[in-house]
Protein backbone atom coordinates (compact mmCIF):
# COMPACT_ATOMS: atom_id res chain seq x y z
CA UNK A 1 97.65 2.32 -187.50
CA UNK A 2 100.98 1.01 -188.95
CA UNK A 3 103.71 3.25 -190.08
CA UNK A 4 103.49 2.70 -194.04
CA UNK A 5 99.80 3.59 -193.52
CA UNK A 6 100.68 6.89 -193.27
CA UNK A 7 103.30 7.37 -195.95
CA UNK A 8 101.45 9.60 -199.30
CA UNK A 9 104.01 6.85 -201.47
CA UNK A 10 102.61 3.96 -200.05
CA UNK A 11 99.32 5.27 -200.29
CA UNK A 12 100.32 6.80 -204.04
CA UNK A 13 101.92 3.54 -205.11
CA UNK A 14 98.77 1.20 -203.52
CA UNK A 15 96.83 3.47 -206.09
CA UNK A 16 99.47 2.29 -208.97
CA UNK A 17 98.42 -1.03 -208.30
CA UNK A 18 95.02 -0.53 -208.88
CA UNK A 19 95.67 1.20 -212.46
CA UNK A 20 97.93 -1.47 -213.35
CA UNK A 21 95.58 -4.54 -212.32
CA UNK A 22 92.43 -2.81 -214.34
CA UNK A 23 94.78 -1.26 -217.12
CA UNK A 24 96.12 -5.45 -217.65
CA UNK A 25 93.07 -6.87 -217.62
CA UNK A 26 92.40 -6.02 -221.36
CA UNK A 27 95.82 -7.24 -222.33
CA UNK A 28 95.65 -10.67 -224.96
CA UNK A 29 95.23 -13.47 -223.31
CA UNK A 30 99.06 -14.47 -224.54
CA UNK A 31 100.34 -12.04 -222.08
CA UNK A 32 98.54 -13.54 -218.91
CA UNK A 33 101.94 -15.05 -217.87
CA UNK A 34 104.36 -12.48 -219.72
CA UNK A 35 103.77 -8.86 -219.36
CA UNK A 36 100.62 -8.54 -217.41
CA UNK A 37 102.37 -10.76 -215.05
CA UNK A 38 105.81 -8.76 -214.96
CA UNK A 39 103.43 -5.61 -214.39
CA UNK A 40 101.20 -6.98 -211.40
CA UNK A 41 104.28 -7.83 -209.64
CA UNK A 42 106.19 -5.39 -210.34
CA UNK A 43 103.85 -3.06 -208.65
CA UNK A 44 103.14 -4.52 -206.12
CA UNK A 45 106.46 -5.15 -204.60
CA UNK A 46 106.51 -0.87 -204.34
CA UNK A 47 104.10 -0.78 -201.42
CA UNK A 48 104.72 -3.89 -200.34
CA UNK A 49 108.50 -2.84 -199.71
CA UNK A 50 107.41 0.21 -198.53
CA UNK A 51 105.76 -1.69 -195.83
CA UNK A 52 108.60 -4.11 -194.88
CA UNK A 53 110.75 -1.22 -194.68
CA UNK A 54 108.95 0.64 -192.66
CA UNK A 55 108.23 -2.12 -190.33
CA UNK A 56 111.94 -2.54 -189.69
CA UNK A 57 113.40 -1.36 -186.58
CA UNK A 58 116.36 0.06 -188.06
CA UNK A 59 116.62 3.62 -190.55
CA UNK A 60 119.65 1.54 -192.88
CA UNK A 61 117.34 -1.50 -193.56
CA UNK A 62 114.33 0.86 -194.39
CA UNK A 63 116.44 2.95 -197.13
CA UNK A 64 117.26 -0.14 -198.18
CA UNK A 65 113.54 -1.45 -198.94
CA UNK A 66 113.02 2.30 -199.88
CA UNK A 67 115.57 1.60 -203.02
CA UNK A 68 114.09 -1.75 -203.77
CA UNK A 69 110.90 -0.18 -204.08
CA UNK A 70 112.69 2.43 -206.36
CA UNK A 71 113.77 -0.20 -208.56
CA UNK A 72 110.30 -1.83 -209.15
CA UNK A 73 109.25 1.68 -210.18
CA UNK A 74 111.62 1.82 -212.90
CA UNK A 75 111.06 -1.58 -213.70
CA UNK A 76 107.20 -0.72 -213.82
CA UNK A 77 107.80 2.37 -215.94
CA UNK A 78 109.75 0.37 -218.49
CA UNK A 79 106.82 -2.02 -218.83
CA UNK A 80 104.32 0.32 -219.36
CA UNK A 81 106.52 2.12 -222.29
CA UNK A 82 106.44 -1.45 -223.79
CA UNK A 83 102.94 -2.23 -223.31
CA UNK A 84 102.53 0.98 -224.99
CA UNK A 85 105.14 0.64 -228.39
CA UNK A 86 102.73 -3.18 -228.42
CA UNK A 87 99.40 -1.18 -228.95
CA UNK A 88 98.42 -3.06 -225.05
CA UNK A 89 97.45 0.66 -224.01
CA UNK A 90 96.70 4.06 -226.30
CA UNK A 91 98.09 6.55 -223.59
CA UNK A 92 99.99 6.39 -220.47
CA UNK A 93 100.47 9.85 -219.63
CA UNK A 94 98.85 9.50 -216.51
CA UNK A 95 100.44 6.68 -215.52
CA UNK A 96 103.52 8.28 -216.34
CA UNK A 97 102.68 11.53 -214.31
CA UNK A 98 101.81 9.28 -211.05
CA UNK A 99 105.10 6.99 -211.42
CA UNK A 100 107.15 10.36 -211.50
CA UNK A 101 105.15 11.85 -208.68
CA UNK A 102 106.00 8.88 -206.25
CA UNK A 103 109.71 8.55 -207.87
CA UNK A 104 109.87 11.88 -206.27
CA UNK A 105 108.23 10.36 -202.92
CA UNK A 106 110.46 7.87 -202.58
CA UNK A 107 112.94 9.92 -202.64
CA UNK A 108 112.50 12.40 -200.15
CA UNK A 109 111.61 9.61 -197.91
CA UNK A 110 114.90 8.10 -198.84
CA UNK A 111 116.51 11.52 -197.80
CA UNK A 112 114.63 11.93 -195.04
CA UNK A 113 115.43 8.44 -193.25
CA UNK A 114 118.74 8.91 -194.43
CA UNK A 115 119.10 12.23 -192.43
CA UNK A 116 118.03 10.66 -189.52
C-alpha cells in the first residue's frame, strides 16, 4: 500500500473531490470552463499533493506539498462561498464542515513531519 493511502486527509480530501465533481455537475453550462473548472482542479490538486509529498524521500519537500495542498483548500473554500452568493448551490455547510475538518488534517500532518 502507498504511504498517502493511509493518511485520513488524503482519504478526507479524495472524498472532497467526489462532492465537488457531483455538486458541479448541475452548474450552467456557462461555467463548464469557469468555475466548475477552477473547482475540479482545485480539488484535486489536495490529494494529489498529498500523494507527491508523501512519495518524496525527504520530510522538507513533503511539508512543502503539505502547504500546497493547504492552499488549494483555501482556494476551494473560496469557490464554494462564490458558487454559493451565485445561487450554483443552496447550502454548503457540509462542505464547509469537511474543508475545516481536513484544514485541521493537514495541519497536524504538517506538524507532525515537521517534528520529525
Amino acid at each position: 500500500m502507498r504511504p498517502h493511502y493511509k493518511l485520513d486527509a488524503w482519504k478526507n480530501s479524495m472524498d472532497l473531490v467526489d462532492e465537488i465533481y457531483q455538486i458541479t455537475r448541475e452548474f450552467p453550462p456557462e461555467e463548464k470552463f469557469g468555475l466548475t473548472s477552477q473547482m475540479r482542479r482545485a480539488a484535486i490538486s489536495i490529494p494529489s499533493n498529498l500523494a507527491e509529498g508523501a512519495a518524496r524521500k525527504g520530510q522538507a519537500e513533503f511539508a512543502n506539498f503539505i502547504n500546497i495542498a493547504k492552499g488549494s483548500l483555501s482556494e476551494l473554500e473560496t469557490q464554494l462561498i462564490i458558487s454559493k452568493r451565485q445561487n450554483y448551490i443552496n447550502d454548503i455547510s457540509d462542505l464547509v464542515d469537511l474543508i475545516g475538518k481536513i484544514a485541521s488534517q493537514l495541519s497536524g500532518l504538517y506538524k507532525y513531519i515537521k517534528s520529525k
